[in-house]
Protein backbone atom coordinates (compact mmCIF):
# COMPACT_ATOMS: atom_id res chain seq x y z
CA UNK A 1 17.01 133.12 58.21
CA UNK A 2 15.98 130.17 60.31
CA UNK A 3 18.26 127.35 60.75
CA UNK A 4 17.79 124.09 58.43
CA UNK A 5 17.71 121.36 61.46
CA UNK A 6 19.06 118.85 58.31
CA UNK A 7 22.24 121.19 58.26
CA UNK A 8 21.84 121.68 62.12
CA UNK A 9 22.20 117.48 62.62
CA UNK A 10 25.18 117.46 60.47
CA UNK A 11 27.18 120.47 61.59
CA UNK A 12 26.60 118.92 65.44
CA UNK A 13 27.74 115.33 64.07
CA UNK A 14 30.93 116.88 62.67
CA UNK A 15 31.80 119.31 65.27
CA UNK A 16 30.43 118.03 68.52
CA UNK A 17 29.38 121.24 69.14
CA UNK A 18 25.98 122.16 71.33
CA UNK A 19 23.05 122.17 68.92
CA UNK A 20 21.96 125.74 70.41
CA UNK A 21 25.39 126.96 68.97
CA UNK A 22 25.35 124.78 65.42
CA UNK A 23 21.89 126.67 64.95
CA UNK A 24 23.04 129.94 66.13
CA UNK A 25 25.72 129.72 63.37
CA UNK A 26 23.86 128.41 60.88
CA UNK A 27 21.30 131.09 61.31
CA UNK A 28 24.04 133.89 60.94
CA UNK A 29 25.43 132.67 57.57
CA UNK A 30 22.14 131.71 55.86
CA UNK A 31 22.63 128.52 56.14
CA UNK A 32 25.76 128.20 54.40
CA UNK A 33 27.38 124.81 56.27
CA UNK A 34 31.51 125.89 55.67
CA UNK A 35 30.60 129.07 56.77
CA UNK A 36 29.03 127.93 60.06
CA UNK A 37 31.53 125.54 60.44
CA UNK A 38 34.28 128.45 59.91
CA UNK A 39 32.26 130.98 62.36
CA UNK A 40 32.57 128.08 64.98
CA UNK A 41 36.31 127.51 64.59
CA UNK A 42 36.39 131.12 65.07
CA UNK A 43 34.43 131.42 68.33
CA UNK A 44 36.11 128.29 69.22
CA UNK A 45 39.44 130.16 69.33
CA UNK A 46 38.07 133.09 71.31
CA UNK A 47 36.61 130.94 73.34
CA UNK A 48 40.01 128.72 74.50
CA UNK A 49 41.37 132.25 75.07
CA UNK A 50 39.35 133.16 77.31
CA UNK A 51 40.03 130.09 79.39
CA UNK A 52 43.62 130.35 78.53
CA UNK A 53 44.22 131.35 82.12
CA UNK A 54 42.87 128.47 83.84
CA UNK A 55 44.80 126.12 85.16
CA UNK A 56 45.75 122.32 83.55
CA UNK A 57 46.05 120.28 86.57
CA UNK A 58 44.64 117.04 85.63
CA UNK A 59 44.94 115.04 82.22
CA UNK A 60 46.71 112.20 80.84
CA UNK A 61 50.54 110.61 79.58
CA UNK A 62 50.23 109.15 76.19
CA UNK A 63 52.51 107.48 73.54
CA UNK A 64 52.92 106.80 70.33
CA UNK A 65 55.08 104.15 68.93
CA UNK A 66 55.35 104.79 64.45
CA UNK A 67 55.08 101.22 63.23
CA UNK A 68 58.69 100.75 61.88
CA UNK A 69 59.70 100.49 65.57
CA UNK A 70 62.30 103.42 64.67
CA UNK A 71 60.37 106.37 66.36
CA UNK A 72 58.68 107.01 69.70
CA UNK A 73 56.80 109.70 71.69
CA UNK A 74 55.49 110.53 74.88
CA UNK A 75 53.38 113.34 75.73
CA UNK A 76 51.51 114.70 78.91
CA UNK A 77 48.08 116.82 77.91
CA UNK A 78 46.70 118.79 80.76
CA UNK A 79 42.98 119.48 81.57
CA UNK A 80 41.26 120.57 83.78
CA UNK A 81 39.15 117.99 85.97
CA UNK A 82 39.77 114.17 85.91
CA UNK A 83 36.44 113.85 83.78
CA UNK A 84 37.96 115.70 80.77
CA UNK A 85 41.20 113.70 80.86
CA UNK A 86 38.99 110.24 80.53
CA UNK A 87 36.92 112.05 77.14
CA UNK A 88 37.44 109.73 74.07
CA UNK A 89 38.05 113.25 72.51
CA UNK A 90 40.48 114.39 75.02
CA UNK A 91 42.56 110.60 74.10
CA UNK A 92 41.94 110.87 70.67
CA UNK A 93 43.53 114.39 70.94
CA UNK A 94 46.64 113.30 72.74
CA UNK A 95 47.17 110.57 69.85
CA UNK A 96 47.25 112.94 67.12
CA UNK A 97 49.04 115.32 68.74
CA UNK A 98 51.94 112.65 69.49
CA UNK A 99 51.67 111.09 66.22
CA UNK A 100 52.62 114.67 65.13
CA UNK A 101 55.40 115.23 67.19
CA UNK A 102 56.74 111.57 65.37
CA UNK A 103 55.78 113.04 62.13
CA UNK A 104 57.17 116.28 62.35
CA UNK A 105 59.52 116.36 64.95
CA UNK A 106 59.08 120.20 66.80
CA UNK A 107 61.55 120.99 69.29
CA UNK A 108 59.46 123.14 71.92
CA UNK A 109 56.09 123.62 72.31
CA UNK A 110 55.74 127.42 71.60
CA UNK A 111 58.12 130.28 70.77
CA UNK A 112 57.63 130.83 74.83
CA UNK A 113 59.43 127.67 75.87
CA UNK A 114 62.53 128.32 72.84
CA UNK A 115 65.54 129.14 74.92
CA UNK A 116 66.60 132.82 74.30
CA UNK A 117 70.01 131.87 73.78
CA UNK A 118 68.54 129.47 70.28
CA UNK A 119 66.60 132.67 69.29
CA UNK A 120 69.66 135.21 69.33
CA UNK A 121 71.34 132.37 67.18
CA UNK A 122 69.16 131.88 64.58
CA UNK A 123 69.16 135.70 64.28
CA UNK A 124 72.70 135.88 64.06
CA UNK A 125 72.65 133.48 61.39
CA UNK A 126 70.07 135.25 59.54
CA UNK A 127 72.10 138.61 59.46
CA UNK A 128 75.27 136.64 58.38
CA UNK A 129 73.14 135.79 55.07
CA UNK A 130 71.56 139.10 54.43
CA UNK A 131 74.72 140.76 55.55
CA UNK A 132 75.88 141.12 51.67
CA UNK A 133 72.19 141.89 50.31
CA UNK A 134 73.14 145.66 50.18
CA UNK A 135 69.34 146.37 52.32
CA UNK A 136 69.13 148.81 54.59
CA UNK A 137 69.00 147.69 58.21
CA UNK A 138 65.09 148.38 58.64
CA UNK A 139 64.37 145.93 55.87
CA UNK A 140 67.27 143.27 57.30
CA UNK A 141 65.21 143.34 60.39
CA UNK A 142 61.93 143.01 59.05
CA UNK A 143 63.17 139.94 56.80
CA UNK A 144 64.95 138.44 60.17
CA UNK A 145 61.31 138.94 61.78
CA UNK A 146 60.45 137.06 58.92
CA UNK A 147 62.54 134.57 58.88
CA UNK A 148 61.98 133.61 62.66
CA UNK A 149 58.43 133.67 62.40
CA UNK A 150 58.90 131.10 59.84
CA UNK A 151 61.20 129.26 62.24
CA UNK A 152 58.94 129.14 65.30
CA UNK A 153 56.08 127.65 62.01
CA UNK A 154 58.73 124.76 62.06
CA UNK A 155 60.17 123.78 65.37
CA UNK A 156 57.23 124.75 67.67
CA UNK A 157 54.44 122.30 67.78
CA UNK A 158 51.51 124.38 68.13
CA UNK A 159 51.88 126.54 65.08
CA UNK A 160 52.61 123.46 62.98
CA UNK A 161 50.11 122.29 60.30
CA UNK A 162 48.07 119.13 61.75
CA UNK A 163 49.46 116.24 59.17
CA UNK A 164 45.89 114.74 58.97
CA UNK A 165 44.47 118.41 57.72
CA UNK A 166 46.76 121.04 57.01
CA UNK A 167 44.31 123.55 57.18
CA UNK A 168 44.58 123.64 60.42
CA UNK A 169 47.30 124.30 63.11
CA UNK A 170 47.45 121.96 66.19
CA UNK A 171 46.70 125.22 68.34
CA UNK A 172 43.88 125.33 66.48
CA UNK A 173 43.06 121.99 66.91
CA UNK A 174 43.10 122.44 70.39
CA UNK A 175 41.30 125.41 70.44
CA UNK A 176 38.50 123.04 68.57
CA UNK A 177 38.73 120.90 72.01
CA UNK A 178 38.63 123.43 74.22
CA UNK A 179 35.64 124.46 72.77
CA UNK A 180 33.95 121.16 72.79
CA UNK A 181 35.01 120.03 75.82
CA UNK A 182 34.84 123.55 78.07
CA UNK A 183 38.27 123.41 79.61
CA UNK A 184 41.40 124.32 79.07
CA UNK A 185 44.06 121.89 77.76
CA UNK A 186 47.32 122.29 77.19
CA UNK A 187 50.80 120.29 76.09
CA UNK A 188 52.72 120.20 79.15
CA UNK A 189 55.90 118.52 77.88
CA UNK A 190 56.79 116.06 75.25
CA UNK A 191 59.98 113.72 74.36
CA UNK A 192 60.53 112.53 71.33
CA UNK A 193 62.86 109.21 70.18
CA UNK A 194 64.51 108.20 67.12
CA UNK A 195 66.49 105.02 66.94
CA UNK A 196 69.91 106.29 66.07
CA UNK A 197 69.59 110.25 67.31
CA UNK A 198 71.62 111.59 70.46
CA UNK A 199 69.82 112.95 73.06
């Protein structure tokens, strides 16, 4: 079915997407605009895969400061090339992303960068509850698998819902970038303050 260009205009305006691709999708789901805009997501995310491997060497510090004065973050976003990092949607992406580290306060980025030693102790303390559930061991360790997966969800920024759209994850969100923008990006490192915590 050929692409409606009404649909094609609006899918483009909302995704900032090439217009070749917004067609191409529309075309392959008759038309059908959350369809297209879910086949893009989709071949968005294959598509920061793929440049997964290239390196991050430019991009920018940002910082957020929440308006009660009380929390504070700063965050540096890599790109690729100097022309990426200077993309109104490259900045906008750095805000959100460090107004959700103040939101939500992860600890590490991925599961990658959670220190081993963190890992084995949330396990342990996962055992020590299912210890008197009378399951055998297989099941324990599925449930601990569980468990942790539910734990990385929580304390590792890129698996955590976006707090403007919970539909999405903020490696998704990225992904979206990546897409648009053609390079990779990734969070480098982040530090979050909060009047009153300990470092």
């Amino acid at each position: 079915m050929a692409a409606d260009m009404t649909l094609v205009k609006k899918l483009r305006d909302q995704t900032g997407i090439s217009i070749l691709e917004c067609k191409k999708a529309l075309e392959d789901t008759d038309n059908k605009f959350d369809q297209a805009v879910e086949l893009l997501r989709k071949k968005g995310f294959e598509k920061a895969k793929a440049k997964a491997s290239r390196e991050a060497r430019q991009g920018a510090v940002g910082s957020y400061i929440h308006n009660t004065n009380k929390i504070g973050v700063m965050l540096e976003l890599g790109c690729e090339t100097d022309f990426v990092a200077k993309n109104e949607d490259f900045k906008g992406l750095l805000k959100d992303i460090a107004m959700q580290i103040a939101a939500m306060n992860p600890k590490y980025i991925s599961k990658d960068n959670v220190p081993a030693a963190i890992i084995d102790k949330e396990k342990e303390i996962y055992r020590e509850q299912l210890k008197s559930s009378g399951k055998p061991d297989n099941v324990i360790e599925k449930i601990i698998e569980g468990k942790l997966a539910k734990f990385f969800n929580e304390a590792c920024v890129l698996y955590q819902p976006f707090f403007k759209e919970d539909k999405y994850t903020i490696e998704q969100l990225i992904a979206e970038k990546i897409h648009k923008l053609g390079e990779n990006i990734v969070i480098k490192r982040f530090v979050r303050y909060e009047v009153g915590e300990e470092l």
